[in-house]
Protein backbone atom coordinates (compact mmCIF):
# COMPACT_ATOMS: atom_id res chain seq x y z
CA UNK A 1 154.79 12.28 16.88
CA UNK A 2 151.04 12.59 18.32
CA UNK A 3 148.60 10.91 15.97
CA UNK A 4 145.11 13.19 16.22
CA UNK A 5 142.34 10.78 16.66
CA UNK A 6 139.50 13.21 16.50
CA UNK A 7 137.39 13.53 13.66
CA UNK A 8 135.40 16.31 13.40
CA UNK A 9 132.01 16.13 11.01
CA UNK A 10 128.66 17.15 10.23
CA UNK A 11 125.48 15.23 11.82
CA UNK A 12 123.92 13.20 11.46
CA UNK A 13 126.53 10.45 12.82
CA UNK A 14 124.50 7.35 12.64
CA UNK A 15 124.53 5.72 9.33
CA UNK A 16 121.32 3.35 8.62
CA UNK A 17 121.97 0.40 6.16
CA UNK A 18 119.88 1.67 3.30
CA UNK A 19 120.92 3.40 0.42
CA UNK A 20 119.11 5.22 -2.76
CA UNK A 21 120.28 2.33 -4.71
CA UNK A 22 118.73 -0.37 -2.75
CA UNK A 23 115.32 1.47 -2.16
CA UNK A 24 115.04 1.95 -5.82
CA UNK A 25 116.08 -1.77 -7.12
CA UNK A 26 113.74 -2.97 -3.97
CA UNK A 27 110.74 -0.56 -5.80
CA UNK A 28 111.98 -2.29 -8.89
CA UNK A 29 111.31 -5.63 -7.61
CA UNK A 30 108.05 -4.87 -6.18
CA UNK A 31 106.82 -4.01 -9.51
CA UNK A 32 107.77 -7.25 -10.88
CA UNK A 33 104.38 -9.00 -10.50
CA UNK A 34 102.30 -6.29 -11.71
CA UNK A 35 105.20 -6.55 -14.86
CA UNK A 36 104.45 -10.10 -15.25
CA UNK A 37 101.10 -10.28 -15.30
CA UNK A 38 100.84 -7.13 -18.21
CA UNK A 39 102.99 -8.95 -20.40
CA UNK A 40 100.33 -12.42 -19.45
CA UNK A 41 97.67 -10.21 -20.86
CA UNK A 42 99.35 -8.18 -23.64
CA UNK A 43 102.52 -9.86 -24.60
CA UNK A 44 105.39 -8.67 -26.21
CA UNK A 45 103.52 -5.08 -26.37
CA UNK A 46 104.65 -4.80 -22.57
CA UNK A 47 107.93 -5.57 -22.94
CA UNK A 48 108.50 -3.43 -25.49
CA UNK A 49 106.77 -0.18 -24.04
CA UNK A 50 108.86 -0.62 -20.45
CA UNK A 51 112.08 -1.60 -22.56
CA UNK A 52 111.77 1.79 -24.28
CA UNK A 53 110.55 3.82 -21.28
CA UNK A 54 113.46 2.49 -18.80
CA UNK A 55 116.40 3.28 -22.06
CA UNK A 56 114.74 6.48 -22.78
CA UNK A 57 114.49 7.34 -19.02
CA UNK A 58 118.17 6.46 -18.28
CA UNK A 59 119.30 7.74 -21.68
CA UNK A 60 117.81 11.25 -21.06
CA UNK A 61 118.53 11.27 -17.31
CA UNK A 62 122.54 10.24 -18.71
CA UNK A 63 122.64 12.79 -21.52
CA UNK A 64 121.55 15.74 -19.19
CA UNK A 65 123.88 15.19 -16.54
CA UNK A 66 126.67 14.85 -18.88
CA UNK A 67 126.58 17.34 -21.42
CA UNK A 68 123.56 20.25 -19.71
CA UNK A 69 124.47 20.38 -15.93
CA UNK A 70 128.10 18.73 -16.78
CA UNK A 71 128.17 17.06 -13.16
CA UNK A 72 128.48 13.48 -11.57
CA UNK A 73 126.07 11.49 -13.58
CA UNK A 74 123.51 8.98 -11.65
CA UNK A 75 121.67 6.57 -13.96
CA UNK A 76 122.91 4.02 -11.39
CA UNK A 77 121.06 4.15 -8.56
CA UNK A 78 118.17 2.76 -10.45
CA UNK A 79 115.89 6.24 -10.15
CA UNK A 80 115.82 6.23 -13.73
CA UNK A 81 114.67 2.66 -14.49
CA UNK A 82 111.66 3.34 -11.63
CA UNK A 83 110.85 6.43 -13.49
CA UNK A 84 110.74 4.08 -16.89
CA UNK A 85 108.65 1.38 -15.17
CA UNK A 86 106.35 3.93 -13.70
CA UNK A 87 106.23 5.59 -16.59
CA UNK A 88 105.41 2.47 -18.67
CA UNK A 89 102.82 0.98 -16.39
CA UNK A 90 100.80 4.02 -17.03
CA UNK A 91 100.78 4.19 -20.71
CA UNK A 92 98.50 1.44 -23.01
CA UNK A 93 100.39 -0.97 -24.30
CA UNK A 94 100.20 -0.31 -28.11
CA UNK A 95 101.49 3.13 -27.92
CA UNK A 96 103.90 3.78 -30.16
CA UNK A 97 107.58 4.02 -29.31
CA UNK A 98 107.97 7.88 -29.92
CA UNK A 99 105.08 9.17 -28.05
CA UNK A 100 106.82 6.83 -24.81
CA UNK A 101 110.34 8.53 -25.73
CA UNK A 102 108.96 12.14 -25.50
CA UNK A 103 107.17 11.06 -22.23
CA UNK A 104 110.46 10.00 -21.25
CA UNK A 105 112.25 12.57 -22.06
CA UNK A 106 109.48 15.24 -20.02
CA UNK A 107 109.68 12.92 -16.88
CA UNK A 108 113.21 13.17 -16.77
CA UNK A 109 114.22 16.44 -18.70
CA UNK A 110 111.15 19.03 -17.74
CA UNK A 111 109.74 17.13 -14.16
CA UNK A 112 113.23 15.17 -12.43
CA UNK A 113 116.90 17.34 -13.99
CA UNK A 114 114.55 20.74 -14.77
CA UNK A 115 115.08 21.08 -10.51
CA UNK A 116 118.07 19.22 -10.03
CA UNK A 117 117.53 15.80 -10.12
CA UNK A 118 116.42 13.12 -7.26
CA UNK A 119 115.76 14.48 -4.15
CA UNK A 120 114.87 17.95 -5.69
CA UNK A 121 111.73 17.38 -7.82
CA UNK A 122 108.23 18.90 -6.10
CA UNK A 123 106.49 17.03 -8.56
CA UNK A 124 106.73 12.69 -9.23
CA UNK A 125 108.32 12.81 -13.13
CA UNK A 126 106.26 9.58 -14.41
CA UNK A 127 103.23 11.40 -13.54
CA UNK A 128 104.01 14.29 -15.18
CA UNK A 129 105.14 12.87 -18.33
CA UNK A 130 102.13 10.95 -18.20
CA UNK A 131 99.98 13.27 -17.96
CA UNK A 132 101.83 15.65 -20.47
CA UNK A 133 101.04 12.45 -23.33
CA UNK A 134 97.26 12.59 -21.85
CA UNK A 135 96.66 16.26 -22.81
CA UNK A 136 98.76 15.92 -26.12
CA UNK A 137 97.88 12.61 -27.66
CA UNK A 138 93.79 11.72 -25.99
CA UNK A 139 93.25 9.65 -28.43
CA UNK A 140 96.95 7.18 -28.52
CA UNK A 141 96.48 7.52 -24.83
CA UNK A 142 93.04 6.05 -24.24
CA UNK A 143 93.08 4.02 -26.71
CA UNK A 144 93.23 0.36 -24.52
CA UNK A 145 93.98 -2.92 -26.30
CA UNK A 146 91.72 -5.77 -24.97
CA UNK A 147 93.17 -8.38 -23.13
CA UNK A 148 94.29 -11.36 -24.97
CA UNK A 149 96.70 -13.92 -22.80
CA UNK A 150 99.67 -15.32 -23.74
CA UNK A 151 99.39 -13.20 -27.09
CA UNK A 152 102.82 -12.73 -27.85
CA UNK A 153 102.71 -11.02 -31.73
CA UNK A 154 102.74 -7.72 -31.43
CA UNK A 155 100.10 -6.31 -34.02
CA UNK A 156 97.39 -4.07 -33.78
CA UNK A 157 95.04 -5.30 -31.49
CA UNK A 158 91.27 -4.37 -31.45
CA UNK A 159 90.80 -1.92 -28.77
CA UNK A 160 88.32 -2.11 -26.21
CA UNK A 161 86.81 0.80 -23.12
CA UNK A 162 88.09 0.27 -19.48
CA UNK A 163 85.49 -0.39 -16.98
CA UNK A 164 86.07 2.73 -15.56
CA UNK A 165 84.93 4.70 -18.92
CA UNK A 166 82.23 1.74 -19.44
CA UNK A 167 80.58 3.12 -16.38
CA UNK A 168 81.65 6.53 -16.69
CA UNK A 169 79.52 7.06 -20.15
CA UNK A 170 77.11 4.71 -19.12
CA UNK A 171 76.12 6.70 -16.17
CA UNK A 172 75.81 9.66 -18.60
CA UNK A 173 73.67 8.53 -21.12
CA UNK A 174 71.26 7.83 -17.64
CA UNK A 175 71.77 3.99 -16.69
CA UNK A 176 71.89 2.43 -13.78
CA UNK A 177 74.62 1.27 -12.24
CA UNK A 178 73.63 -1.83 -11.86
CA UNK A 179 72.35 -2.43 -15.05
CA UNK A 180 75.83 -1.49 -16.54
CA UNK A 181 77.24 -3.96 -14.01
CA UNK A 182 74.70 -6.48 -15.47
CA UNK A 183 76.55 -6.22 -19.02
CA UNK A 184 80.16 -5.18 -18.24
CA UNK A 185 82.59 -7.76 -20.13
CA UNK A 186 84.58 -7.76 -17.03
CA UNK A 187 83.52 -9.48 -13.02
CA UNK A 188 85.09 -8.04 -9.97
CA UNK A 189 87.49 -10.97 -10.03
CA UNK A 190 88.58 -10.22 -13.37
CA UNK A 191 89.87 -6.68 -12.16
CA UNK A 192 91.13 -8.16 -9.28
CA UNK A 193 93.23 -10.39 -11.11
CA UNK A 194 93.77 -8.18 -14.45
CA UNK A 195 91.36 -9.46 -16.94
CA UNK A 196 90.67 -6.31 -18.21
CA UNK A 197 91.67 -3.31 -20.46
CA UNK A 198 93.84 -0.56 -19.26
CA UNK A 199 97.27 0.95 -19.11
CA UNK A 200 99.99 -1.89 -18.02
CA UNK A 201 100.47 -1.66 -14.56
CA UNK A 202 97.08 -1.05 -13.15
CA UNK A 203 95.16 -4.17 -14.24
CA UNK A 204 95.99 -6.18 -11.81
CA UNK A 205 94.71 -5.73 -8.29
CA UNK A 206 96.42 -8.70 -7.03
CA UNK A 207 99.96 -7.87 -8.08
CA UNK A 208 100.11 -4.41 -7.13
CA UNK A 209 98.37 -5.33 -3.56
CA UNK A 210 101.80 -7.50 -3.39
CA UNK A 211 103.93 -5.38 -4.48
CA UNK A 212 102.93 -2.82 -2.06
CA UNK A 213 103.12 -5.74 1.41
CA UNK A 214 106.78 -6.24 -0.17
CA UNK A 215 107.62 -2.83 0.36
CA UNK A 216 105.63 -2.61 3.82
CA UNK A 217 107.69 -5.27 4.34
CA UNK A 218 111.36 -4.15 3.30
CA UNK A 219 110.28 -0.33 4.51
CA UNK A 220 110.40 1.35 1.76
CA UNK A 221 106.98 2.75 2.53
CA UNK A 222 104.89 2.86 5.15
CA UNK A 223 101.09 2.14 5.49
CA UNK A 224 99.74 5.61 5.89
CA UNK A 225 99.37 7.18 2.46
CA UNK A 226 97.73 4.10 0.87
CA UNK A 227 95.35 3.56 3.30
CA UNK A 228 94.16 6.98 3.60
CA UNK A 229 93.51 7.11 0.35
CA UNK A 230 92.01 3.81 -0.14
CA UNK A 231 90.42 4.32 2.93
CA UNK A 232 88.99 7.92 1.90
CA UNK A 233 88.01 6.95 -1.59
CA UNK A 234 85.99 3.96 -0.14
CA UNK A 235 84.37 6.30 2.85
CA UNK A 236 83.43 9.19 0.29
CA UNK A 237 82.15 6.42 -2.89
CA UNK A 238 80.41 4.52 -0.02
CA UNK A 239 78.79 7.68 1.04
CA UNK A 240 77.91 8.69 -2.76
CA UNK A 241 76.40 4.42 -3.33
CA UNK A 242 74.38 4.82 -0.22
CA UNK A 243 72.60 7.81 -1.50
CA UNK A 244 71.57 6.85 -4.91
CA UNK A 245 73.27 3.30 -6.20
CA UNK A 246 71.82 4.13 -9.17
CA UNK A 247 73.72 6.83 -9.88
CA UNK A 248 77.07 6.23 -8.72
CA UNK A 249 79.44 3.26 -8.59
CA UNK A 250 80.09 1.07 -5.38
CA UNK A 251 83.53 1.31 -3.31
CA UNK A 252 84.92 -2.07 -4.74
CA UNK A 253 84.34 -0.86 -8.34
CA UNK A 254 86.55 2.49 -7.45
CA UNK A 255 89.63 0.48 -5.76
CA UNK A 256 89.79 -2.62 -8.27
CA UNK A 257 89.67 -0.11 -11.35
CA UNK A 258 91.67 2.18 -12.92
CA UNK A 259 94.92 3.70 -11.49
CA UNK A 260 93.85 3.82 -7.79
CA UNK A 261 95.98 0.57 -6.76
CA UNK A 262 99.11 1.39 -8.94
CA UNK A 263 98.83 5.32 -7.54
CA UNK A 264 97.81 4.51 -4.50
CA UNK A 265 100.84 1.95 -4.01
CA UNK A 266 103.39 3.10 -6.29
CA UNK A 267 103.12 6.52 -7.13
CA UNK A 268 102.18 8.35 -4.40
CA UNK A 269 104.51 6.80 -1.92
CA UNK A 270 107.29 8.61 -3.96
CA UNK A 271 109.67 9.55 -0.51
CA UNK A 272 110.65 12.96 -2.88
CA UNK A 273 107.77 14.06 -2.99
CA UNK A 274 105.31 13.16 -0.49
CA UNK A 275 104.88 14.32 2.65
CA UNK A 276 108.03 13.91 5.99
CA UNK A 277 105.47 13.27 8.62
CA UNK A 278 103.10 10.62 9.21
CA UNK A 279 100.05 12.58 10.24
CA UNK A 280 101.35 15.07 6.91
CA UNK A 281 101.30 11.51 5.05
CA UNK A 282 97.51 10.74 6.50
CA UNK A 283 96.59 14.73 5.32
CA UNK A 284 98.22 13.91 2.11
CA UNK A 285 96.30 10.78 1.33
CA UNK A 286 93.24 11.93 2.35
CA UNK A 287 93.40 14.86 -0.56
CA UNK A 288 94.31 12.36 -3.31
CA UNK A 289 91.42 10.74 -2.36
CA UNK A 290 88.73 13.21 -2.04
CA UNK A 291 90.16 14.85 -5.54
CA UNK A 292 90.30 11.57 -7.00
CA UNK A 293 86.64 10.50 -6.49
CA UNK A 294 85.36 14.55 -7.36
CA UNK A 295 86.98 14.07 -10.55
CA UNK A 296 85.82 10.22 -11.29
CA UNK A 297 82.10 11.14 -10.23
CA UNK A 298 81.64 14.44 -11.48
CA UNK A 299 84.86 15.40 -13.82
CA UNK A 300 85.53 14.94 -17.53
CA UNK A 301 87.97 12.00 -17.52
CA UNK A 302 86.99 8.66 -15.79
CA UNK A 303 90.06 8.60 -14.38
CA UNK A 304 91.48 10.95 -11.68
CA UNK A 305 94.50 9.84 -9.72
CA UNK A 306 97.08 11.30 -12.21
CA UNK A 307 95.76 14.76 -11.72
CA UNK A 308 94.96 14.61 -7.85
CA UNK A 309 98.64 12.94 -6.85
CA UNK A 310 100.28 16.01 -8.82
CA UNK A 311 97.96 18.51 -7.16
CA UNK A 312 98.38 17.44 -3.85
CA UNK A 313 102.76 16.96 -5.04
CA UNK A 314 102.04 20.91 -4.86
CA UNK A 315 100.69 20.93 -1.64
CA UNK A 316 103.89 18.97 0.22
CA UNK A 317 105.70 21.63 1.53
CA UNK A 318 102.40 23.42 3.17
CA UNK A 319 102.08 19.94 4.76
CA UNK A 320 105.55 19.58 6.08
CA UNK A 321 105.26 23.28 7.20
CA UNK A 322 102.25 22.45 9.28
CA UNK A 323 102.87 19.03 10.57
CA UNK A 324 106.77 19.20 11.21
CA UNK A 325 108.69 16.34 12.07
CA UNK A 326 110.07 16.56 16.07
CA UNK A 327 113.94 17.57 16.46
CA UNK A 328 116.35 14.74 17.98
CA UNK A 329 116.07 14.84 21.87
CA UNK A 330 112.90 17.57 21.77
CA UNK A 331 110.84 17.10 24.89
CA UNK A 332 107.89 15.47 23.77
CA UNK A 333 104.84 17.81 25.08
CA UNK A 334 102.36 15.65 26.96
């Protein structure tokens, strides 16, 4: 009896070594540092706010799957626990546990399973859920404990301004930038090391810069979205300093402060939903970067990387359309 040795399947036919599984626990690990050194600064607080974000996240992503879309459920490939983290990192660290579950449950029910989960979501679902608790809870959400290390009781702490709105209102009542410098609690190292307030993961300059040559590293991302935007946000803020540097803030104050590292890094590098291409990843960059620094200098919040990584999300597939990737075996054009 002839045996048929032919196998007949769909390309691709070569098989890389790297899984969803592993890029997400490899993400997870990455963010260890930055984890570390929030709960130096605020304790048992940041345990408890990524403890509750990563169960909610799974929970949600679990109950969904199960009992809504009635499919194969996921919560193992460790998309839901980077969502949590994500989520978490950008969040202070006395906010209470419900407001985190309902940003949990936005993330993953209304930005990740709302399209069909991982792969299908335009928009990056700790983002949006935390910029849903921005708009529906200002005050919980910018409300930023001070830094206090090695406090491990978790009480209400007295809260203190980030540098970013220390400069931001300071600049609007008509100082000078230097003066505020002059009398801001906080030196350059202290932001680059984390010695300051803000939401968990983005204190720290030092652990999300390694963090993000761990995943250059393993491949998980690649260099061109956070250095355009780096790159643009220094370019465009250097511009801005060189015209008046009394009236706007120098390029190291924009990359140590704020979200700009963790975004930069972390959030934007999302492979879902960022751009195919490296010149569309160079495009894409450049965007967050320009939006990020129009909304800092002249917009209502201190802060804009949130808002100008889910704008430019929106953007993605008019970037892939216009800087396509090249087939297999296409004749490069000289």
């Amino acid at each position: 009896m002839a045996i048929n040795r032919l196998t007949v399947s769909m390309s691709p036919h070569d098989h890389g070594k790297d899984s969803v599984k592993k890029i997400m626990f490899g993400v997870v690990l990455a963010m260890i540092p930055a984890l570390l050194v929030s709960v130096y600064y605020f304790g048992l607080d940041a345990i408890r706010v990524n403890l509750i974000a990563i169960a909610s996240c799974i929970f949600f992503e679990w109950l969904i799957q199960k009992f809504l879309l009635k499919g194969k459920t996921t919560i193992v490939d460790g998309s839901a626990i980077v969502t949590g983290m994500l989520l978490a990192f950008n969040v202070p660290s006395n906010l209470p546990w419900w407001i985190i579950v309902i940003g949990s449950l936005v993330a993953i029910g209304i930005a990740k399973m709302t399209f069909g989960g991982l792969g299908n979501n335009p928009f990056n679902p700790a983002l949006v859920g935390r910029v849903f608790l921005l708009i529906s809870f200002p005050v919980q959400m910018t409300s930023w404990p001070k830094v206090s290390v090695l406090n491990f009781a978790m009480t209400d702490a007295t809260t203190g301004a980030t540098p970013l709105a220390i400069v931001k209102e300071g600049l609007k009542n008509g100082e000078t930038f230097s003066s505020i410098m002059n009398n801001m609690p906080h030196s350059y190292t202290d932001m680059f090391i984390g010695q300051m307030g803000g939401s968990l993961g983005e204190i720290s300059a030092a652990a999300l810069i390694l963090g993000g040559l761990f995943m250059l590293f393993r491949k998980i991302i690649s260099w061109h979205i956070p250095v355009s935007i780096i790159g643009t946000v220094a370019i465009f803020t250097g511009i801005l300093y060189g015209i008046d540097p009394d009236k706007f803030a120098n390029p190291l104050f924009h990359i140590l402060t704020g979200g700009m590292l963790l975004g930069a890094i972390f959030m934007a590098t999302d492979m879902v939903t960022s751009p195919m291409t490296h010149k569309g990843m160079l495009v894409f960059g450049v965007g967050i970067g320009v939006i990020t620094v129009l909304i800092r200098v002249w917009g209502a919040y201190p802060e804009g990387m949130s808002f100008a990584i889910l704008i430019m999300n929106a953007f993605v597939p008019l970037i892939n359309k216009g800087f396509k990737p090249e087939r297999f075996g296409e004749k490069i054009k000289k």
